[in-house]
C-alpha atoms as a PDB file:
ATOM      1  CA  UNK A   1     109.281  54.403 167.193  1.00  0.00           C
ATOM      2  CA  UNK A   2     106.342  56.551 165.225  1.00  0.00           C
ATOM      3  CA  UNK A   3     106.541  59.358 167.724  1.00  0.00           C
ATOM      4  CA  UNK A   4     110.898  59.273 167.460  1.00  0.00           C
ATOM      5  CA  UNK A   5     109.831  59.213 163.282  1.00  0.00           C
ATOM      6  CA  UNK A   6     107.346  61.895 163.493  1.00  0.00           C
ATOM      7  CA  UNK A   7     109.570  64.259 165.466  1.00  0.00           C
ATOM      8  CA  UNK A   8     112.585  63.761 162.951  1.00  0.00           C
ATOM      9  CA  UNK A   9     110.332  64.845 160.046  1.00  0.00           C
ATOM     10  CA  UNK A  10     108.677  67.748 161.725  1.00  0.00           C
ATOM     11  CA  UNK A  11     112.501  68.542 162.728  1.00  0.00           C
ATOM     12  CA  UNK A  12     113.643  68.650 158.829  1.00  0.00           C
ATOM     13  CA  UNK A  13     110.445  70.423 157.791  1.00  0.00           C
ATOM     14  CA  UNK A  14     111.068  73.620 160.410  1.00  0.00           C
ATOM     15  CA  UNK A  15     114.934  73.574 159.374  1.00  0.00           C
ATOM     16  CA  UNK A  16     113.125  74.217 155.647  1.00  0.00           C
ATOM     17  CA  UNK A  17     113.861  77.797 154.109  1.00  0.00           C
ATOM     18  CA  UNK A  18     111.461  79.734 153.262  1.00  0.00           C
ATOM     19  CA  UNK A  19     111.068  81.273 149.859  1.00  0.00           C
ATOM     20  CA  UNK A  20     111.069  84.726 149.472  1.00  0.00           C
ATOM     21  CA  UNK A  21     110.110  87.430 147.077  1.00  0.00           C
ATOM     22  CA  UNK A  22     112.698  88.581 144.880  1.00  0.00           C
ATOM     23  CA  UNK A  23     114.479  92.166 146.740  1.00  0.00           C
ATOM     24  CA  UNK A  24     112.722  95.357 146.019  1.00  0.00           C
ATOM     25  CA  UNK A  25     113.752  97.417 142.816  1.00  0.00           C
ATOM     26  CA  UNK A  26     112.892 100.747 141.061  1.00  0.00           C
ATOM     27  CA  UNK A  27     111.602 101.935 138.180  1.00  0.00           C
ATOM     28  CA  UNK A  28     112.209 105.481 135.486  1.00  0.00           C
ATOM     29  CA  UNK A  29     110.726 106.968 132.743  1.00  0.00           C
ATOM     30  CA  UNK A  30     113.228 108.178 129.985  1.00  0.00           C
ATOM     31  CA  UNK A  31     113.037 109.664 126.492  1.00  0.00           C
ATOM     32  CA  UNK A  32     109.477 111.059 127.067  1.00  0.00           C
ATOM     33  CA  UNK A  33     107.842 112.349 123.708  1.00  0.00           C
ATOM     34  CA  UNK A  34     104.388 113.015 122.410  1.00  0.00           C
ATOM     35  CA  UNK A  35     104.069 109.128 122.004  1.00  0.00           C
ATOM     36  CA  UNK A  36     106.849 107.371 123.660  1.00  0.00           C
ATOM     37  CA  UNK A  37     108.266 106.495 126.816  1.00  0.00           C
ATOM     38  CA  UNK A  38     111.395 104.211 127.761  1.00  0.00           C
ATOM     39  CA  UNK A  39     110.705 102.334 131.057  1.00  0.00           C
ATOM     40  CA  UNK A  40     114.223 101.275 132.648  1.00  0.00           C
ATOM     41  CA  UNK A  41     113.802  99.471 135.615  1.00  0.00           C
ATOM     42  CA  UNK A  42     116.697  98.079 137.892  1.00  0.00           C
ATOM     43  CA  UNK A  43     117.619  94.093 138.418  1.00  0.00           C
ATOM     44  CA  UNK A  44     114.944  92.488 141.007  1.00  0.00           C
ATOM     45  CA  UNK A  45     117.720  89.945 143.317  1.00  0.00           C
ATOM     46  CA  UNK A  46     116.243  86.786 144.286  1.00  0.00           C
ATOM     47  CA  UNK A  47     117.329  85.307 147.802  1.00  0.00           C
ATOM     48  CA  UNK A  48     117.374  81.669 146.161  1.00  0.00           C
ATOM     49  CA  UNK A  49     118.927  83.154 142.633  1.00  0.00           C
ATOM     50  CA  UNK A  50     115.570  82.018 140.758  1.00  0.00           C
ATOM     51  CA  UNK A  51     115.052  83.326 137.565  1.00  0.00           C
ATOM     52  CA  UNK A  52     113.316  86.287 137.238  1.00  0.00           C
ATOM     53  CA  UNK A  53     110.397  87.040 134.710  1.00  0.00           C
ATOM     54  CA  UNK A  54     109.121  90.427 134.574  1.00  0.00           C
ATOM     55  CA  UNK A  55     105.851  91.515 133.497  1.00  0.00           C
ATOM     56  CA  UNK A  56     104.488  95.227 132.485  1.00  0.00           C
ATOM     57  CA  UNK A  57     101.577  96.724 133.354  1.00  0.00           C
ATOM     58  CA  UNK A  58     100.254 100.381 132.108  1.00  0.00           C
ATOM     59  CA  UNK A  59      96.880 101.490 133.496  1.00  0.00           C
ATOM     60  CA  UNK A  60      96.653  97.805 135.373  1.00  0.00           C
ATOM     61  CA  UNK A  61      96.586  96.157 131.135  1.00  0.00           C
ATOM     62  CA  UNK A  62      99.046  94.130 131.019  1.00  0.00           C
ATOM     63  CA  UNK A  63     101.896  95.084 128.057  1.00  0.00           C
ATOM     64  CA  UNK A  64     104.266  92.785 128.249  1.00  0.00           C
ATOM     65  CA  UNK A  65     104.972  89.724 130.045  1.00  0.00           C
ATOM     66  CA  UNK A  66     107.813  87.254 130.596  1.00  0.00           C
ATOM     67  CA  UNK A  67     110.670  89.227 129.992  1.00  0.00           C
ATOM     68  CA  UNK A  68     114.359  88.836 130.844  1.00  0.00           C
ATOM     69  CA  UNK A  69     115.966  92.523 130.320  1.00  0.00           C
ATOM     70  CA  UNK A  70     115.371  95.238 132.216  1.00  0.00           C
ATOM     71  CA  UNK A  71     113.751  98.223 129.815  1.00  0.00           C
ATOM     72  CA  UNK A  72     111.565  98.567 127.275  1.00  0.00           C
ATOM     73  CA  UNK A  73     109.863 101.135 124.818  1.00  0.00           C
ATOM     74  CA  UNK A  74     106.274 101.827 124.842  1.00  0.00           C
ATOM     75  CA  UNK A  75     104.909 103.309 122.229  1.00  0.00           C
ATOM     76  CA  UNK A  76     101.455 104.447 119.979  1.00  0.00           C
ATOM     77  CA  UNK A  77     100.685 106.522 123.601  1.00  0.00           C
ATOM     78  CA  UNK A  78      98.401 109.259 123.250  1.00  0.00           C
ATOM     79  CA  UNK A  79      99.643 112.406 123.667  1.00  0.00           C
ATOM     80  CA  UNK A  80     100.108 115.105 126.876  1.00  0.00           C
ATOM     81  CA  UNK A  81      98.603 112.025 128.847  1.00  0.00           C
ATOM     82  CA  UNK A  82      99.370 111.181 132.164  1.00  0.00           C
ATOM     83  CA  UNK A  83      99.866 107.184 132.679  1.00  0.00           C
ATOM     84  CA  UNK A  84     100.247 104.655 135.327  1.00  0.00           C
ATOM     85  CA  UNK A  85     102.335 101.421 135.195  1.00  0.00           C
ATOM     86  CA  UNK A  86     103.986  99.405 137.125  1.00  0.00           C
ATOM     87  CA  UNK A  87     106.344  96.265 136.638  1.00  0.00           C
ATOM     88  CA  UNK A  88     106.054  93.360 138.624  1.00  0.00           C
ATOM     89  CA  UNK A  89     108.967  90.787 139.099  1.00  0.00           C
ATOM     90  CA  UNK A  90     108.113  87.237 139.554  1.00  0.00           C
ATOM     91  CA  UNK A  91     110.415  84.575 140.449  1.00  0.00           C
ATOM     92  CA  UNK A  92     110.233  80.533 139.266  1.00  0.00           C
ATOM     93  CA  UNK A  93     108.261  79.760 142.762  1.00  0.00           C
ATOM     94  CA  UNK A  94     105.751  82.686 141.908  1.00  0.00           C
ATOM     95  CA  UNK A  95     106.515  85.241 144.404  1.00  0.00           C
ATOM     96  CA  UNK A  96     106.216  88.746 143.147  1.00  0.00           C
ATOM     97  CA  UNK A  97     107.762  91.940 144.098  1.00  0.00           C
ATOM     98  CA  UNK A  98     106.114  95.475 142.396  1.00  0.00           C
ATOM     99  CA  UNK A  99     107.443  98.344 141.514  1.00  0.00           C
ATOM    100  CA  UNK A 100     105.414 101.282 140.405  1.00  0.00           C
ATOM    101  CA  UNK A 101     106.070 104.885 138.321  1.00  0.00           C
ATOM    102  CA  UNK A 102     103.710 107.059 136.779  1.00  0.00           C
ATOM    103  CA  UNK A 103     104.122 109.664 133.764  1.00  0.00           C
ATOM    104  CA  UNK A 104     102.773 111.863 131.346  1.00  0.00           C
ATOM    105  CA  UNK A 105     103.474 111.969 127.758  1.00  0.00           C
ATOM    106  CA  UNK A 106     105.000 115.177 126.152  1.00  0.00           C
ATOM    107  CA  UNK A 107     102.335 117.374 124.013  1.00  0.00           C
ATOM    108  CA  UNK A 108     103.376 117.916 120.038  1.00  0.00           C
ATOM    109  CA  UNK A 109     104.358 121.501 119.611  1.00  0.00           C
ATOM    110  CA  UNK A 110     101.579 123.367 118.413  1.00  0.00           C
ATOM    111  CA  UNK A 111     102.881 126.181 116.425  1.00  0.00           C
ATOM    112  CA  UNK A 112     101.618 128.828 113.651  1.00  0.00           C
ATOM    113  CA  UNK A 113     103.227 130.237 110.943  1.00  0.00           C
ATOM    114  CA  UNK A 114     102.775 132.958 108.817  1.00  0.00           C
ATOM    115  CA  UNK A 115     103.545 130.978 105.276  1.00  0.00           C
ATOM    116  CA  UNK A 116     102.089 133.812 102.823  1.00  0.00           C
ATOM    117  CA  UNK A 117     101.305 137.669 102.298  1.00  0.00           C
ATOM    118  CA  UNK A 118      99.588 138.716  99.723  1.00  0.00           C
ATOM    119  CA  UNK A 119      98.922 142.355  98.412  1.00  0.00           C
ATOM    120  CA  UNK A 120      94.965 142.955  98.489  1.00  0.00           C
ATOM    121  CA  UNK A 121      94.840 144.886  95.223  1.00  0.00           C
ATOM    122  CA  UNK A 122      98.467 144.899  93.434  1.00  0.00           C
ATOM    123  CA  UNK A 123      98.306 148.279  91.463  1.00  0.00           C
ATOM    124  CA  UNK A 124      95.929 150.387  93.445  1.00  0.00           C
ATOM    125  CA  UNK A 125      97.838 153.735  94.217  1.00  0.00           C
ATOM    126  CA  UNK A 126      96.152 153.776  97.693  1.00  0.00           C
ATOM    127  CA  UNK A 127      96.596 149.964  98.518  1.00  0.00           C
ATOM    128  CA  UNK A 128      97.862 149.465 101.942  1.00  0.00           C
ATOM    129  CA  UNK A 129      96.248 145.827 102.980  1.00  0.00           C
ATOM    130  CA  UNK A 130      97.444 142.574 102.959  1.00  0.00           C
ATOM    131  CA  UNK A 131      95.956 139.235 102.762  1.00  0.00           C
ATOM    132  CA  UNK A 132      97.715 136.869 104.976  1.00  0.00           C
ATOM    133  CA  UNK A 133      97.968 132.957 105.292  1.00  0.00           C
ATOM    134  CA  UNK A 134      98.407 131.027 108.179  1.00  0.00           C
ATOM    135  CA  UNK A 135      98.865 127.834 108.847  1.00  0.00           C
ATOM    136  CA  UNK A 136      99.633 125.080 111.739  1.00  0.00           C
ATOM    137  CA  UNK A 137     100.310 121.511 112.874  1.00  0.00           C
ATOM    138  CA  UNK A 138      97.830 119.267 114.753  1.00  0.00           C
ATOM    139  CA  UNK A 139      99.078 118.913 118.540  1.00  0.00           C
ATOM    140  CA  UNK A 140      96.948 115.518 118.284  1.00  0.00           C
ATOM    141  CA  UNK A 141      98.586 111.633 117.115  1.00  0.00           C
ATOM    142  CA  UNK A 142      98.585 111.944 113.201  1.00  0.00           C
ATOM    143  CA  UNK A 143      96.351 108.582 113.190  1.00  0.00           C
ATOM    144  CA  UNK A 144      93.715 110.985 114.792  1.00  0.00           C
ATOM    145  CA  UNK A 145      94.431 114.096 112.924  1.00  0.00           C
ATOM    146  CA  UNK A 146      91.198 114.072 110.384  1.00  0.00           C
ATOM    147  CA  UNK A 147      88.676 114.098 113.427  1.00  0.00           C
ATOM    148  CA  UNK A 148      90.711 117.772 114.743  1.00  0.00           C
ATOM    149  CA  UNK A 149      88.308 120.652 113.978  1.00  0.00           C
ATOM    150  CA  UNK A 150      90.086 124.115 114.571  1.00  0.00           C
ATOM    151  CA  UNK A 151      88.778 127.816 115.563  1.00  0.00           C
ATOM    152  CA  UNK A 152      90.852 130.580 114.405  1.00  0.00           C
ATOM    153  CA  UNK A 153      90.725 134.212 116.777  1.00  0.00           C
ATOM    154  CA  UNK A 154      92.541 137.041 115.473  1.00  0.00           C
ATOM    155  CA  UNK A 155      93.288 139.511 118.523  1.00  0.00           C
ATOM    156  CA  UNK A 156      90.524 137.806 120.589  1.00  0.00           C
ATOM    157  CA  UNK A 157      87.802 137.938 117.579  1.00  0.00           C
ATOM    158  CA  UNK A 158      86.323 134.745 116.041  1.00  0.00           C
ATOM    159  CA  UNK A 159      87.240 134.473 112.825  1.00  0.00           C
ATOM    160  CA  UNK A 160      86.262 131.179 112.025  1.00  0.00           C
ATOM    161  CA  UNK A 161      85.151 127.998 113.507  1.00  0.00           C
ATOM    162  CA  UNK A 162      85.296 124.098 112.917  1.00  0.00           C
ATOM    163  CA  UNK A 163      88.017 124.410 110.662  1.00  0.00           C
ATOM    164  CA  UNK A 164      89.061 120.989 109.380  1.00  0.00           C
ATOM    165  CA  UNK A 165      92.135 121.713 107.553  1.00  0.00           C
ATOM    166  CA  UNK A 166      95.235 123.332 109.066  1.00  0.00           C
ATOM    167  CA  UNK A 167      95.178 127.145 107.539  1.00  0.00           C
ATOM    168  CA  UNK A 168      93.671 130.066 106.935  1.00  0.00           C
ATOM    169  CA  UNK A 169      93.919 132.974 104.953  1.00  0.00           C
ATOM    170  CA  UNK A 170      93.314 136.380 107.314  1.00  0.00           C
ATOM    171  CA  UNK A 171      92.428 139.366 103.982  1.00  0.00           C
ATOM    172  CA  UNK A 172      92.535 142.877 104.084  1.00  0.00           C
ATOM    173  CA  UNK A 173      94.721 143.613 106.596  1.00  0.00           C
ATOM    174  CA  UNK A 174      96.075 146.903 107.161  1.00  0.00           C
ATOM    175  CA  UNK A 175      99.959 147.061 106.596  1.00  0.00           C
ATOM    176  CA  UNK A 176     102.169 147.485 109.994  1.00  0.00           C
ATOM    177  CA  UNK A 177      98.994 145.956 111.917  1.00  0.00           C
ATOM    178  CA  UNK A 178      99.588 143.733 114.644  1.00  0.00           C
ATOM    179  CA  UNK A 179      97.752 140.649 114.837  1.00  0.00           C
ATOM    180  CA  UNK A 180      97.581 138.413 117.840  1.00  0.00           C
ATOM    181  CA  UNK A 181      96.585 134.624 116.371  1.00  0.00           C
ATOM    182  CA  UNK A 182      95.248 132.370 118.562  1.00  0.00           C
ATOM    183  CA  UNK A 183      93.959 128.653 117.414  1.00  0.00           C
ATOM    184  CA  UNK A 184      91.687 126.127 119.675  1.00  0.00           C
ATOM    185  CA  UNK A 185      91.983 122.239 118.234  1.00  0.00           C
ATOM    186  CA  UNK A 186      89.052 120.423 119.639  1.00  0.00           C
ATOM    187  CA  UNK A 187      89.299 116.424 119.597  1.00  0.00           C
ATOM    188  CA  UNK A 188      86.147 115.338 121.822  1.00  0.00           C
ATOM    189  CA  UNK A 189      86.449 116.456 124.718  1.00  0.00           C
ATOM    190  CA  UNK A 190      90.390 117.201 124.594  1.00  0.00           C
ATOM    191  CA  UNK A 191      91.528 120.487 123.522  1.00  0.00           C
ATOM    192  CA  UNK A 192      94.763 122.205 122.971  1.00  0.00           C
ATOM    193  CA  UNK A 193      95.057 126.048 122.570  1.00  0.00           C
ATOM    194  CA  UNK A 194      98.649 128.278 121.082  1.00  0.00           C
ATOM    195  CA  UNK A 195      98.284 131.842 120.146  1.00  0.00           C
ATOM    196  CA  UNK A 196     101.116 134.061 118.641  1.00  0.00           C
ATOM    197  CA  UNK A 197     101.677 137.707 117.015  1.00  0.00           C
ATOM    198  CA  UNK A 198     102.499 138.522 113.644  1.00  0.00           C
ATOM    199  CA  UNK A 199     103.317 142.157 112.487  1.00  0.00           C
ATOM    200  CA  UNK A 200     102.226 142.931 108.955  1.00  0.00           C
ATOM    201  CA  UNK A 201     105.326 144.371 106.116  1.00  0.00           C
ATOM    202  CA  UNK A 202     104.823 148.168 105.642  1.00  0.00           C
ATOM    203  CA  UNK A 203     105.111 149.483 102.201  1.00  0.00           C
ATOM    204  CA  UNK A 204     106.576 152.802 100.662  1.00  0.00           C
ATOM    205  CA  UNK A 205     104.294 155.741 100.773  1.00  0.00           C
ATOM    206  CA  UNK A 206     101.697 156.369  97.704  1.00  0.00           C
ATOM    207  CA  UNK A 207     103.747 158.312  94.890  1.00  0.00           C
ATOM    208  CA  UNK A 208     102.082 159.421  91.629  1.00  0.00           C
ATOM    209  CA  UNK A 209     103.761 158.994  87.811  1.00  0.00           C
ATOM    210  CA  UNK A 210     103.840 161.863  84.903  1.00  0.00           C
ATOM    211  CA  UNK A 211     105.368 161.630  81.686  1.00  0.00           C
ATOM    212  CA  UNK A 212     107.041 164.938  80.491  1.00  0.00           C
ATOM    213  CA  UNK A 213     109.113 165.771  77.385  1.00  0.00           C
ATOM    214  CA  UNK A 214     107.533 163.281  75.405  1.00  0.00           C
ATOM    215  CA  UNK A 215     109.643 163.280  71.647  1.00  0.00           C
ATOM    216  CA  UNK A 216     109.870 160.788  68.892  1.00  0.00           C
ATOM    217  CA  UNK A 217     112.193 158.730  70.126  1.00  0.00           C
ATOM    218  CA  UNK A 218     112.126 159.658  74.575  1.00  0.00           C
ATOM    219  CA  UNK A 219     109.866 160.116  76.995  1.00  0.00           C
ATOM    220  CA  UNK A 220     110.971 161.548  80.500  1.00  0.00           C
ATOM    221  CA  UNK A 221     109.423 160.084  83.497  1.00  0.00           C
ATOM    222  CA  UNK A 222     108.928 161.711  86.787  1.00  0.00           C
ATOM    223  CA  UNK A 223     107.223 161.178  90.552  1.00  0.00           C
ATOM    224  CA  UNK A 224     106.985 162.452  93.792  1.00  0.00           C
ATOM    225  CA  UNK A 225     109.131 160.586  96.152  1.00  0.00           C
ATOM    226  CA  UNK A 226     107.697 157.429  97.634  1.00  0.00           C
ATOM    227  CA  UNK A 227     108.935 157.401 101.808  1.00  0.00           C
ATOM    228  CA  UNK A 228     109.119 154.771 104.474  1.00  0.00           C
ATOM    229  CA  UNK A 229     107.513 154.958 107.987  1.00  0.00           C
ATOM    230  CA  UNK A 230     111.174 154.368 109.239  1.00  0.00           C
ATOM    231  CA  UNK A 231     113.129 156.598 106.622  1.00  0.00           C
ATOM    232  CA  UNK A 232     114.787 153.352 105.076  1.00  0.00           C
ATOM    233  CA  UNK A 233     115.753 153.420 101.648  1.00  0.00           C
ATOM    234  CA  UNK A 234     113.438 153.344  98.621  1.00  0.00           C
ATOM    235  CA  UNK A 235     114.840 152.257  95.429  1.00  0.00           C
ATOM    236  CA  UNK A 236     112.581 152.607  91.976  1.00  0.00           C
ATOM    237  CA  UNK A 237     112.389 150.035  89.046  1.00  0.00           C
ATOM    238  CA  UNK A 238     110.823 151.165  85.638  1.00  0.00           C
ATOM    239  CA  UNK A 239     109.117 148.854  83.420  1.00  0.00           C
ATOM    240  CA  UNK A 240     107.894 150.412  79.794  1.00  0.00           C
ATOM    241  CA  UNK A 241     105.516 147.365  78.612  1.00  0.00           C
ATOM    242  CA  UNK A 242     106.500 144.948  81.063  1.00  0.00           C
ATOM    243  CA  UNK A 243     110.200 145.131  80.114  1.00  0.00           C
ATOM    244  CA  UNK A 244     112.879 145.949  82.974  1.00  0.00           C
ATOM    245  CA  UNK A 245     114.600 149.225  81.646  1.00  0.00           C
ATOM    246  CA  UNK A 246     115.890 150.888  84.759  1.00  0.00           C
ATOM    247  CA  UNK A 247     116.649 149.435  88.407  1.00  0.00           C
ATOM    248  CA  UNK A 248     117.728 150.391  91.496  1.00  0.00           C
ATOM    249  CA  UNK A 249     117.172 154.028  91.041  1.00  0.00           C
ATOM    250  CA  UNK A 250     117.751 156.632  93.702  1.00  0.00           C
ATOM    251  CA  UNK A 251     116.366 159.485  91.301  1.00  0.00           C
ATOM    252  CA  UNK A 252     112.814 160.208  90.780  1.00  0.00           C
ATOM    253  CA  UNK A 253     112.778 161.299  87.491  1.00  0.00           C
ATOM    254  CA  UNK A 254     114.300 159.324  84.389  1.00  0.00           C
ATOM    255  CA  UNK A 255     114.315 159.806  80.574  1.00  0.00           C
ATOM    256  CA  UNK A 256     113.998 156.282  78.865  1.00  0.00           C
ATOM    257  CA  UNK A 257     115.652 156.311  75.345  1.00  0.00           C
ATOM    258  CA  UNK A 258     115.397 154.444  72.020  1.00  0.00           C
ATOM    259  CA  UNK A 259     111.435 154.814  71.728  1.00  0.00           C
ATOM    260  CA  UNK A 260     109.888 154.227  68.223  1.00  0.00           C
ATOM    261  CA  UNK A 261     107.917 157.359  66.764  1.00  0.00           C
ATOM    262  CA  UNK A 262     104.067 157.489  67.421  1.00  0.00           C
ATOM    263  CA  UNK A 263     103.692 154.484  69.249  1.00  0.00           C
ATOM    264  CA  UNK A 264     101.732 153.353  72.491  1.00  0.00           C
ATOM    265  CA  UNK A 265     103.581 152.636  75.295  1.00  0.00           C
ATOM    266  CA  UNK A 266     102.484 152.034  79.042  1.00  0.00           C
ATOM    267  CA  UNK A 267     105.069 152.915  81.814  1.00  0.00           C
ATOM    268  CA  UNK A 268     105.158 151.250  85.239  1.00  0.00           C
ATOM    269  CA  UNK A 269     107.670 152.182  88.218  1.00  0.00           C
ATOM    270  CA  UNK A 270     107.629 150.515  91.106  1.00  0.00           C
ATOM    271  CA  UNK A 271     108.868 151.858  94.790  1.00  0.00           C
ATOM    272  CA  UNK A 272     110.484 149.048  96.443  1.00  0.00           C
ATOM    273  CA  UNK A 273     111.353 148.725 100.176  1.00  0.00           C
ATOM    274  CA  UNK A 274     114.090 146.716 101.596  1.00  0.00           C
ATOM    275  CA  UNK A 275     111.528 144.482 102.894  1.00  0.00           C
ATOM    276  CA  UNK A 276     110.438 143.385  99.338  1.00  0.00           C
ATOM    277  CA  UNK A 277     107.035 145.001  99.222  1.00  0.00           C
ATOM    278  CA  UNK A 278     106.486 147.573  97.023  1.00  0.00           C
ATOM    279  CA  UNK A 279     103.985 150.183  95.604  1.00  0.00           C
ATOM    280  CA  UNK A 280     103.829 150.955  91.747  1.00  0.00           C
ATOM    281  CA  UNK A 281     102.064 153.235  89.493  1.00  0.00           C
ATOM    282  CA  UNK A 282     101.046 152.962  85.509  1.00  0.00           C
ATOM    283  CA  UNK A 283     101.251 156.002  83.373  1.00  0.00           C
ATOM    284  CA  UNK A 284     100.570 155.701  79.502  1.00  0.00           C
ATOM    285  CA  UNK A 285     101.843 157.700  76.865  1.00  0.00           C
ATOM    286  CA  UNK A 286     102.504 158.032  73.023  1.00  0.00           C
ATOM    287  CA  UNK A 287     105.538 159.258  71.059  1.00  0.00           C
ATOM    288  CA  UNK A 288     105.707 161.663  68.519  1.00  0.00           C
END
């Protein structure tokens, strides 16, 4: 009777299912930035329609655990780093199934911009330089951004180096030059380099100012003509202490009217591009 009893259970125990892991499944990376990353990841099917759990892993530390959906957002990443993860479905009698992906985070755009330019010496008749500022972002997390020191090359000369703040002012540069900008951020060991070329303004050609016909109440102003490099237009403005009297002027000579007998008076005309740089010139002179 024991051996007919011991049969039947070993019987029912081999006619037993076994459980098995839930079915394979894949994984994608979506909506890659700098610092974020969207893991999608498709249903894991259990053969006994357990319950799945599903844990995340990135670089084998464990993110996440116990979830239900199928996606999730990782984020605070470091940037332009590549990453390894993987998820690992786990039904209720703790059989797992993994599914691995790998990615790299976007890098920030690093980019330079030319924000100001500066004349080097306003009302110099032979001024042609320019001073220039330049500035740019950090292509590091902001959290990180104080630690960033910067070197600054201007057409493949150091300028400066260690820079800890995110500009730079380039002086006395010649107008029309071309510069070629190129900035190194150094965090540690990580570094990210971006270069790019900025062409200076050019400015009308050096003129010179004389007052003729100088009466009690006039003055007549005069000048050589002031050129561009391209032949565009040149239009004058003429100040008489600081005071707008004539704009837009094709002419080079002018008489300015309504002057008080013997009286001081400084003149200043300006030669204006269509680029918005100028040169000017001061002349003095005193009525009759």
């Amino acid at each position: 009777m024991r051996t007919i009893l011991l049969c039947c259970t070993l019987f029912f125990l081999s006619c037993e299912k076994e459980n098995l892991h839930p079915a394979k499944f894949e994984v994608s990376t979506t909506a890659i930035s700098p610092t974020k990353v969207n893991i999608i990841w498709g249903e894991a099917i259990d053969p006994e329609n357990e319950k799945i759990r599903y844990y995340l892993l990135l670089d084998d530390i464990l993110i996440v655990g116990d979830l239900t959906v199928t996606e999730y957002t990782l984020e605070n990443l470091t940037v332009s780093k590549p990453y390894h993860g993987k998820v690992v479905a786990i039904d209720k009698a703790g059989n797992k199934t993994t599914a691995l992906f790998n990615f790299q985070t976007d890098p920030i755009d690093f980019v330079i911009t030319l924000t100001e330019i500066r004349k080097t010496i306003w009302w110099d008749v032979e001024f042609k330089n320019f001073d220039a500022k330049f500035m740019w972002n950090s292509p590091f997390s902001l959290e990180i951004n104080n630690n960033v020191k910067y070197d600054l090359r201007v057409n493949n000369e150091l300028k400066a180096v260690d820079l800890m703040g995110p500009d730079y002012t380039i002086r006395d540069i010649r107008e029309g030059a071309s510069l070629i900008v190129s900035i190194t951020a150094r965090l540690g060991q990580n570094t990210f380099e971006t270069h790019d070329t900025f062409t200076m303004p050019r400015i009308p050609s050096q003129f010179f100012v004389s007052v003729n016909t100088i009466t009690q109440s006039s003055a007549e102003l005069s000048w050589n003509q002031s050129i561009m490099h391209d032949n565009s237009p040149v239009l004058y403005e003429v100040f008489i202490d600081d005071v707008l009297v004539k704009s837009n002027l094709t002419d080079t000579s002018v008489v300015i009217d309504n002057l008080v007998s013997g009286r001081n008076y400084i003149s200043r005309v300006l030669a204006k591009a269509q680029n918005g740089y100028y040169r000017e010139w001061y002349k003095s002179f005193r009525t009759l």
